[in-house]
C-alpha atoms as a PDB file:
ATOM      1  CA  UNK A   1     176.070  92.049-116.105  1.00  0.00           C
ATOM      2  CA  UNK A   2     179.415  93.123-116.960  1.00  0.00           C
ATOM      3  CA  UNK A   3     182.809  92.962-116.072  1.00  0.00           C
ATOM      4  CA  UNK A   4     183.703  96.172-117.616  1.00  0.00           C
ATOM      5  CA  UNK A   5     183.760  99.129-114.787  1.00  0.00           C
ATOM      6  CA  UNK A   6     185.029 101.594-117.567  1.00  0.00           C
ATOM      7  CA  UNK A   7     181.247 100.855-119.291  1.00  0.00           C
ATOM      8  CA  UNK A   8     179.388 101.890-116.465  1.00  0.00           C
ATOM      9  CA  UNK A   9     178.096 105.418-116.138  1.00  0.00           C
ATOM     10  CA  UNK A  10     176.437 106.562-112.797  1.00  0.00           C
ATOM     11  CA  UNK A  11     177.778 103.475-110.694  1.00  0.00           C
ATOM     12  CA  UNK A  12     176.561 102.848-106.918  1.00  0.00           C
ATOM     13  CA  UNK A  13     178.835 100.716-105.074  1.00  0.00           C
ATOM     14  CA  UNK A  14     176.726 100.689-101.929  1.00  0.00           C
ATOM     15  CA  UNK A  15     174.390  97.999-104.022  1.00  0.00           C
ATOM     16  CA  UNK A  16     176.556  94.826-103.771  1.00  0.00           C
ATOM     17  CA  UNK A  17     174.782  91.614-104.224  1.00  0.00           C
ATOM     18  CA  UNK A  18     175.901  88.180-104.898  1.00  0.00           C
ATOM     19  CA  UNK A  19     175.666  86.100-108.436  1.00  0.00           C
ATOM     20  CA  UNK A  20     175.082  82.366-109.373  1.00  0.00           C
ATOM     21  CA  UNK A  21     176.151  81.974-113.141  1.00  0.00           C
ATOM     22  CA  UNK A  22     175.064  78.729-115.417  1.00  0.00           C
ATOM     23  CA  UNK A  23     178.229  76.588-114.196  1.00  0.00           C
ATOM     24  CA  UNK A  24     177.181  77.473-110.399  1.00  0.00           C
ATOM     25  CA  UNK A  25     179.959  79.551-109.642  1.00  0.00           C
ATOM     26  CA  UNK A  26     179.387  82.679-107.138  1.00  0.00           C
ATOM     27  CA  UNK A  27     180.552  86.020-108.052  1.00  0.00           C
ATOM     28  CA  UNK A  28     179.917  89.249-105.851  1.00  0.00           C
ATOM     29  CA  UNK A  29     178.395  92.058-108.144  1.00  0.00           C
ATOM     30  CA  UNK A  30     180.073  95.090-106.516  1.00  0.00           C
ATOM     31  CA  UNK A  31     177.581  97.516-107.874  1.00  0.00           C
ATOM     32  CA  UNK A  32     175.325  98.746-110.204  1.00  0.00           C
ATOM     33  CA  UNK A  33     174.768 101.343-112.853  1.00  0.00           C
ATOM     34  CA  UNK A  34     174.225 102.594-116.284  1.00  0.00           C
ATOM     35  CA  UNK A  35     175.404 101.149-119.886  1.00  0.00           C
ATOM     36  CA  UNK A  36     175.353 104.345-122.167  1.00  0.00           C
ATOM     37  CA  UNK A  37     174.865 103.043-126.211  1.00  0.00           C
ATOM     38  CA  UNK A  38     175.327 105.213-129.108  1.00  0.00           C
ATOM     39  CA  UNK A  39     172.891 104.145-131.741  1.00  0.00           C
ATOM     40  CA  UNK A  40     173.301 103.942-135.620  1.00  0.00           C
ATOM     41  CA  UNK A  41     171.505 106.992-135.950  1.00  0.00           C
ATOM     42  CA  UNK A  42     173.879 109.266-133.505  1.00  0.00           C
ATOM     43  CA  UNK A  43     171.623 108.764-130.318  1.00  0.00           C
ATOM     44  CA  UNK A  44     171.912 107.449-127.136  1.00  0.00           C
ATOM     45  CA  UNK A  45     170.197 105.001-125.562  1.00  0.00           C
ATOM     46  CA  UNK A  46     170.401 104.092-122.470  1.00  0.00           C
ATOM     47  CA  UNK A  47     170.097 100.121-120.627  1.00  0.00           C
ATOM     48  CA  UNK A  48     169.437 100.596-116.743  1.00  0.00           C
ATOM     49  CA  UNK A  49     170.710  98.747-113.698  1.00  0.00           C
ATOM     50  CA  UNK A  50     173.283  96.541-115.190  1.00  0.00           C
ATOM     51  CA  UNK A  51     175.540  94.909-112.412  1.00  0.00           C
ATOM     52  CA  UNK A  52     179.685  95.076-112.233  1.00  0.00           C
ATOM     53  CA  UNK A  53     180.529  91.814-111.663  1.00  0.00           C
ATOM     54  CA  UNK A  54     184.493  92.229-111.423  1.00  0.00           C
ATOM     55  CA  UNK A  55     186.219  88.865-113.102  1.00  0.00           C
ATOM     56  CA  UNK A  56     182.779  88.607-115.439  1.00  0.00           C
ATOM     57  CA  UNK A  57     184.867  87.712-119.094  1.00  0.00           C
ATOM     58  CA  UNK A  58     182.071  88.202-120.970  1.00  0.00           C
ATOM     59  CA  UNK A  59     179.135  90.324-120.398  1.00  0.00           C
ATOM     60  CA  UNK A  60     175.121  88.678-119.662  1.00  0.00           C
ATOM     61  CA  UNK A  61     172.116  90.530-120.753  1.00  0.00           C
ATOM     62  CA  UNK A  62     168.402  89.388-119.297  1.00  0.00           C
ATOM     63  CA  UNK A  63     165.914  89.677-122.218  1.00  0.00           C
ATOM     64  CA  UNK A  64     163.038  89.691-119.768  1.00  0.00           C
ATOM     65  CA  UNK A  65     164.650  92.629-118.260  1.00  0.00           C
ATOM     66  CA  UNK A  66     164.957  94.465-121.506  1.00  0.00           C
ATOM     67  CA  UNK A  67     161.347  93.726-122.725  1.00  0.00           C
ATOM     68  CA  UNK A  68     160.010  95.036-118.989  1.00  0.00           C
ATOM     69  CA  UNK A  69     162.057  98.518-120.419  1.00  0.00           C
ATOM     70  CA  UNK A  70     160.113  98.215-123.485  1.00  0.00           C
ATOM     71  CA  UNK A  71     163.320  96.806-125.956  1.00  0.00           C
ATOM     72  CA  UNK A  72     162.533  94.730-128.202  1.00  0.00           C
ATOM     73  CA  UNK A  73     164.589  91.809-130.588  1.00  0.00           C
ATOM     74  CA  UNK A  74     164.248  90.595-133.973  1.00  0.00           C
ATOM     75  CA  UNK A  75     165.604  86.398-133.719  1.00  0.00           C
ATOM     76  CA  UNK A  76     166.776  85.001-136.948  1.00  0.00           C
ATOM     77  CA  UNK A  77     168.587  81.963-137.754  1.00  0.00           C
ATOM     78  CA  UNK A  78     172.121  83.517-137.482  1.00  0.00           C
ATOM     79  CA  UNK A  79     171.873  87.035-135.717  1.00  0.00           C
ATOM     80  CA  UNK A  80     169.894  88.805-132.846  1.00  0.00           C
ATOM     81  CA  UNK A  81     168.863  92.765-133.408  1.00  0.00           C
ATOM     82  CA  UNK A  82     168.284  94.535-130.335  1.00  0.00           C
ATOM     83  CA  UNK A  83     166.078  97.712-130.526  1.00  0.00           C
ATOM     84  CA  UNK A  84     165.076 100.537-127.962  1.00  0.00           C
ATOM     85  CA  UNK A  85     161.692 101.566-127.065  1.00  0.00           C
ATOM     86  CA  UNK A  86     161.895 104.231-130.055  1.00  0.00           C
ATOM     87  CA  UNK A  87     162.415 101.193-132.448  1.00  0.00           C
ATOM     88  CA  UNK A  88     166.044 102.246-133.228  1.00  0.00           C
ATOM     89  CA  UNK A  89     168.478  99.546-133.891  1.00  0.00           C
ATOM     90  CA  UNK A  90     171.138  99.297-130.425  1.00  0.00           C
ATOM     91  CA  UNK A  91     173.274  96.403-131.550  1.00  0.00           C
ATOM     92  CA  UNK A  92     173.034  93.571-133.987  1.00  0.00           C
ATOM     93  CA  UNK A  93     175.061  90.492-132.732  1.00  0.00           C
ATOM     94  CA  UNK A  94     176.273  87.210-134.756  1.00  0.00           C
ATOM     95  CA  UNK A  95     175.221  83.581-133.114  1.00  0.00           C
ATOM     96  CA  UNK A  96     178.434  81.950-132.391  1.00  0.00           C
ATOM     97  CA  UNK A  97     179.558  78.082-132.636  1.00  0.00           C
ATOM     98  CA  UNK A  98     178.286  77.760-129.061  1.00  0.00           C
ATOM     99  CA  UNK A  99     175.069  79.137-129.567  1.00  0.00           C
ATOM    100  CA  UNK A 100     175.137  81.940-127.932  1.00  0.00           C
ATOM    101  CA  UNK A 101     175.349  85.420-129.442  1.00  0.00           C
ATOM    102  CA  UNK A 102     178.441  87.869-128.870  1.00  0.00           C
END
């Protein structure tokens, strides 16, 4: 999920559906679409059906729904590595004071 239209490639506004985050709050998602990433190596890859959710301030990924796609993620004690079905590094992220990685 993201709150980022200007992200979203290929978005269909038809698909609106509604959102329960961790503190119980409701948020429409007013559509879904495409996040286009350019890899380390000069590729794109691509993650499918990621929901605008207008208001969002940070942005959610599902890592059940990436491992269905075939990504996979290297865990350490102080980073998460995200890689595509082709094994190519996506993004490597730094675990924040909360726990959480950004």
């Amino acid at each position: 999920m993201t709150g980022n239209r200007d992200w979203l490639s290929e978005l269909h506004v038809s698909k609106k559906t509604n959102v329960k985050l961790a503190d119980c709050r409701n948020l429409v998602a007013e559509g879904i679409g495409n996040v286009i990433i350019k890899r380390n190596d000069g590729k794109k890859a691509v993650i499918e059906n990621v929901l605008y959710v207008p208001g969002m301030k940070c942005n959610l990924m599902s890592i059940g729904q990436l491992v269905e796609k075939g990504f996979t993620m290297k865990i350490d004690k102080d980073s998460l590595k995200l890689f595509d079905a082709e094994k190519k590094l996506m993004l490597k992220s730094s675990l924040s004071k909360n726990r959480t990685y950004k």
